[in-house]
Protein backbone atom coordinates (compact mmCIF):
# COMPACT_ATOMS: atom_id res chain seq x y z
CA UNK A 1 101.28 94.98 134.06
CA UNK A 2 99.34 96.99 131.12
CA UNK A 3 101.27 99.57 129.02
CA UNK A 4 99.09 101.82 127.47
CA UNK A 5 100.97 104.19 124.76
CA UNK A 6 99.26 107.99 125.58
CA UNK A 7 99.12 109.98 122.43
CA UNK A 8 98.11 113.34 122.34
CA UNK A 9 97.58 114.14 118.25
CA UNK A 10 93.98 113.82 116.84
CA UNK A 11 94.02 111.05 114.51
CA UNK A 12 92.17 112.28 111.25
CA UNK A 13 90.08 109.76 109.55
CA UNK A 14 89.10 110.42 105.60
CA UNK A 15 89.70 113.22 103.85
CA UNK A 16 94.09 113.61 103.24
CA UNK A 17 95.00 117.21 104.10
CA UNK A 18 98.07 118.71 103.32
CA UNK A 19 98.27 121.53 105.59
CA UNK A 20 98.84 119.10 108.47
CA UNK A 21 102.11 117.60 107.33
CA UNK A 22 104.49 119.16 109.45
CA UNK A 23 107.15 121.42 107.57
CA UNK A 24 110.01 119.81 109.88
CA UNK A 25 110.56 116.74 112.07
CA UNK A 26 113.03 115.63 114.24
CA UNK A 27 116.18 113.23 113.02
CA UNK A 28 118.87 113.37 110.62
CA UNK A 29 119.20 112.62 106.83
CA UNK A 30 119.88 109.38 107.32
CA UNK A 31 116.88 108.10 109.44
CA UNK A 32 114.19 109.76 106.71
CA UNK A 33 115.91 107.88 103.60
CA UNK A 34 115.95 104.62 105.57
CA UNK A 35 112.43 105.48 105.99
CA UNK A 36 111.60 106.10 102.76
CA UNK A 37 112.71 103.42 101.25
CA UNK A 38 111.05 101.03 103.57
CA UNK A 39 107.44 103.30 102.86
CA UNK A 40 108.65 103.21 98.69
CA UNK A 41 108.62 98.75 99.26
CA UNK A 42 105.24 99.11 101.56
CA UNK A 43 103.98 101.29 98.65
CA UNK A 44 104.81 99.33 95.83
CA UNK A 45 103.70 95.95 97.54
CA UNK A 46 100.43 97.46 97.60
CA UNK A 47 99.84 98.83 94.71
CA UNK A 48 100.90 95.74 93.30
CA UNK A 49 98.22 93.33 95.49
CA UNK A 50 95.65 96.66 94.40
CA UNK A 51 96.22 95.55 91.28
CA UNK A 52 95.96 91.85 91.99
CA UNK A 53 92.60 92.07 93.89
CA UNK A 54 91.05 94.37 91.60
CA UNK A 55 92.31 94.50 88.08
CA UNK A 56 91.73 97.83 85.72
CA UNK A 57 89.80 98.55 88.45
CA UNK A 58 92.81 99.28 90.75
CA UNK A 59 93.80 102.43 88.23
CA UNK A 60 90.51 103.94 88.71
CA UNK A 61 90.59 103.99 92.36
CA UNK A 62 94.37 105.39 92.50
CA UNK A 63 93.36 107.72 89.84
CA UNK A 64 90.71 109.36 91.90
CA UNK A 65 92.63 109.71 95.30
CA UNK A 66 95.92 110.87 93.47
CA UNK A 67 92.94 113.05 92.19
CA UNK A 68 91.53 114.20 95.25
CA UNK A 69 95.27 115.06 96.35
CA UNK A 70 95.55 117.22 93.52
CA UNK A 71 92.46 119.04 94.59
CA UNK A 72 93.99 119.87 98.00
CA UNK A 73 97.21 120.47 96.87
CA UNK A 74 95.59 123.07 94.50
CA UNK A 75 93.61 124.97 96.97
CA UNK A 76 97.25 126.43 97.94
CA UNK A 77 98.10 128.27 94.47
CA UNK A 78 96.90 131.13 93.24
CA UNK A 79 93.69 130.93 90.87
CA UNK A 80 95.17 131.53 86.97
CA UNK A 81 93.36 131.04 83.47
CA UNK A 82 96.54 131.04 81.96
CA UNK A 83 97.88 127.19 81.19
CA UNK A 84 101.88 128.12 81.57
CA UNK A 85 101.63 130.19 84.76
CA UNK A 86 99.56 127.38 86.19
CA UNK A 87 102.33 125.05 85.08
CA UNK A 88 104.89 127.16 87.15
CA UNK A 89 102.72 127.85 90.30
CA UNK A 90 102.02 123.74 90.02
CA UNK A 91 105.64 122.91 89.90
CA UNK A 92 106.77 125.08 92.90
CA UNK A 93 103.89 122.60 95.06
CA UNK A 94 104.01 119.06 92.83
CA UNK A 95 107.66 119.34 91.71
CA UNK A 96 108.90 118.40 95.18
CA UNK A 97 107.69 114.94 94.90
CA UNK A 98 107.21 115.15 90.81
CA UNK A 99 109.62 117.25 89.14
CA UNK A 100 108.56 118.39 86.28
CA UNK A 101 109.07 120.98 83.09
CA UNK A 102 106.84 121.95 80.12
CA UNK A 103 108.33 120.79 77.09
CA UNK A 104 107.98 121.19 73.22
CA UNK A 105 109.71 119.70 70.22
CA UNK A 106 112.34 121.99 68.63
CA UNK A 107 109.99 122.71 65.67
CA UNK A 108 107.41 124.41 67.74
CA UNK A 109 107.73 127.67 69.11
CA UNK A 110 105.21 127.86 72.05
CA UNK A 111 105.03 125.64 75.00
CA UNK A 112 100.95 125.61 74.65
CA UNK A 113 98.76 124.05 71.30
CA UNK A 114 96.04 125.42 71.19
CA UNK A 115 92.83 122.88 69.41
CA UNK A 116 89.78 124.37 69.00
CA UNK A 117 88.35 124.40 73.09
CA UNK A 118 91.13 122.31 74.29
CA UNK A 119 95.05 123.72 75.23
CA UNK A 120 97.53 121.16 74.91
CA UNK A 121 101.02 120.80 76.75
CA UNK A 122 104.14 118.48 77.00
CA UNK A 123 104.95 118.02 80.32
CA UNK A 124 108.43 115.84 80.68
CA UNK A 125 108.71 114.09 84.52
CA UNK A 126 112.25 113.46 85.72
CA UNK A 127 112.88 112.88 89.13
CA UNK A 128 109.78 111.39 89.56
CA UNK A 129 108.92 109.56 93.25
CA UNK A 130 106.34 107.42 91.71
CA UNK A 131 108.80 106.21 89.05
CA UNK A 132 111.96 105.57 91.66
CA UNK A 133 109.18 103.40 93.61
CA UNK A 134 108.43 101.32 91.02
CA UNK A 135 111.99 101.04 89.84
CA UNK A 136 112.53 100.05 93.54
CA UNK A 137 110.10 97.76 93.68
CA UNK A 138 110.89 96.21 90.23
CA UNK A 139 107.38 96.74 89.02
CA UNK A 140 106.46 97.93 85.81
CA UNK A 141 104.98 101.95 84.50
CA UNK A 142 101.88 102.40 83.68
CA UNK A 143 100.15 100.61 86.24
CA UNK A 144 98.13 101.88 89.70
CA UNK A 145 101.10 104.15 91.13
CA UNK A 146 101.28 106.34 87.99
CA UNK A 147 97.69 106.53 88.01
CA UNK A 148 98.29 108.51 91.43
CA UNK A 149 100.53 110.75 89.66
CA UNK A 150 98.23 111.68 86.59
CA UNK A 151 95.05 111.69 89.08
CA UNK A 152 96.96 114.56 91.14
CA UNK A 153 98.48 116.93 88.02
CA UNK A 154 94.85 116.67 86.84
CA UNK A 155 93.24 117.32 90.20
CA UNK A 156 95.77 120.05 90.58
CA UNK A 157 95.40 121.68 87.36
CA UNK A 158 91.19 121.76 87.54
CA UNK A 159 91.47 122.82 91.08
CA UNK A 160 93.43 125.97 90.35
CA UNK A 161 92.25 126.64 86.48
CA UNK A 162 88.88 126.15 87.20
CA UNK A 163 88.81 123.28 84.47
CA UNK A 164 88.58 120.12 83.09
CA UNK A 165 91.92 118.00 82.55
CA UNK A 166 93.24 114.93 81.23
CA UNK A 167 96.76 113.90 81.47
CA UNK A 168 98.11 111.12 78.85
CA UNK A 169 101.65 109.29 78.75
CA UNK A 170 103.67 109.63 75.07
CA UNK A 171 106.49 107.78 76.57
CA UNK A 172 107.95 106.18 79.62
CA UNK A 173 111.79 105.30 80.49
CA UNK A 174 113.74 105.02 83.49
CA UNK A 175 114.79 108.40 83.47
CA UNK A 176 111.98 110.52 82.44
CA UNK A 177 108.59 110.20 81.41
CA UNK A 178 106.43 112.62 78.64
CA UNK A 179 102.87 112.92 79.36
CA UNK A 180 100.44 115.49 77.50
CA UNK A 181 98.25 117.13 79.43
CA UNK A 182 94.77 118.32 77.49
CA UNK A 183 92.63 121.05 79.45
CA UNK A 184 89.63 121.57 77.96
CA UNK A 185 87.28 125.21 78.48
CA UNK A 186 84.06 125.53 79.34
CA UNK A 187 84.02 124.51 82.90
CA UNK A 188 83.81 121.22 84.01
């Protein structure tokens, strides 16, 4: 006898978009963290043979899907100019998964630097999915997973500023990470 499993979604090759993740599923509390951790050790286990089969390379290619994430996920904020109400907008859709703050040494009295056609900002990462992966996993920073995570603040950030972004780390720890993000004006 043949069993044939009858599903009635649409499976959606390509392009990852957001607005199709369900806001609630069935099952407790319990069931979605068993989940998780199993998808954090699938996750890391390829990121790490990424990084095996392809080198630098593998950063690159993270980079630009974490990248094309951000995109999406920045079609649903508001359009801003303005670098620290992009930063809150940003955090109320990215801070679920990467929660983050602005943040500025106690010498300096704005959140924002501006350099000639470039606004800089601290941006400190705490409870950070990529980073609890990795600890997880017992991989190290800096490698293909937090390329995901700078690819998607910048696609984020040029999706709803209109602008061209890099995102660089200062530091990385086990509880936080500091990353400054440069946008630079004049389009991209």
């Amino acid at each position: 006898m043949e069993y044939q499993i009858e599903r009635e979604e649409k499976e959606i090759l390509g392009d990852f978009k957001p607005e199709l993740i369900p806001d609630a599923c069935g099952g407790g509390i319990d069931d979605y963290e068993e989940a998780l951790h199993v998808l954090m050790k699938f996750v890391g286990s390829m990121s790490s043979a990424l990084e095996q089969v392809s080198g630098r390379g593998a950063n690159a290619i993270v980079y630009q899907a974490g990248k094309r994430m951000g995109h999406e996920a920045g079609k649903m904020v508001e359009k801003t100019d303005e670098l620290e109400k992009a930063m809150q907008e940003l955090s109320e859709i990215l801070g679920v998964e990467f929660f983050f703050d602005m943040w500025k040494p106690t010498n300096q009295t704005e959140y924002t630097v501006e350099k000639g056609n470039e606004t800089v900002v601290k941006l400190i990462f705490r409870d950070c999915v990529v980073r609890q992966t990795l600890r997880r996993t017992g991989l190290p920073q800096k490698g293909p997973l937090c390329y995901l995570l700078y690819g998607y603040t910048v696609g984020a950030v040029e999706e709803v500023m209109g602008i061209k972004g890099k995102l660089d780390i200062d530091h990385v720890g086990p509880n936080a990470c500091l990353k400054t993000l440069t946008i630079k004006w004049g389009g991209k």
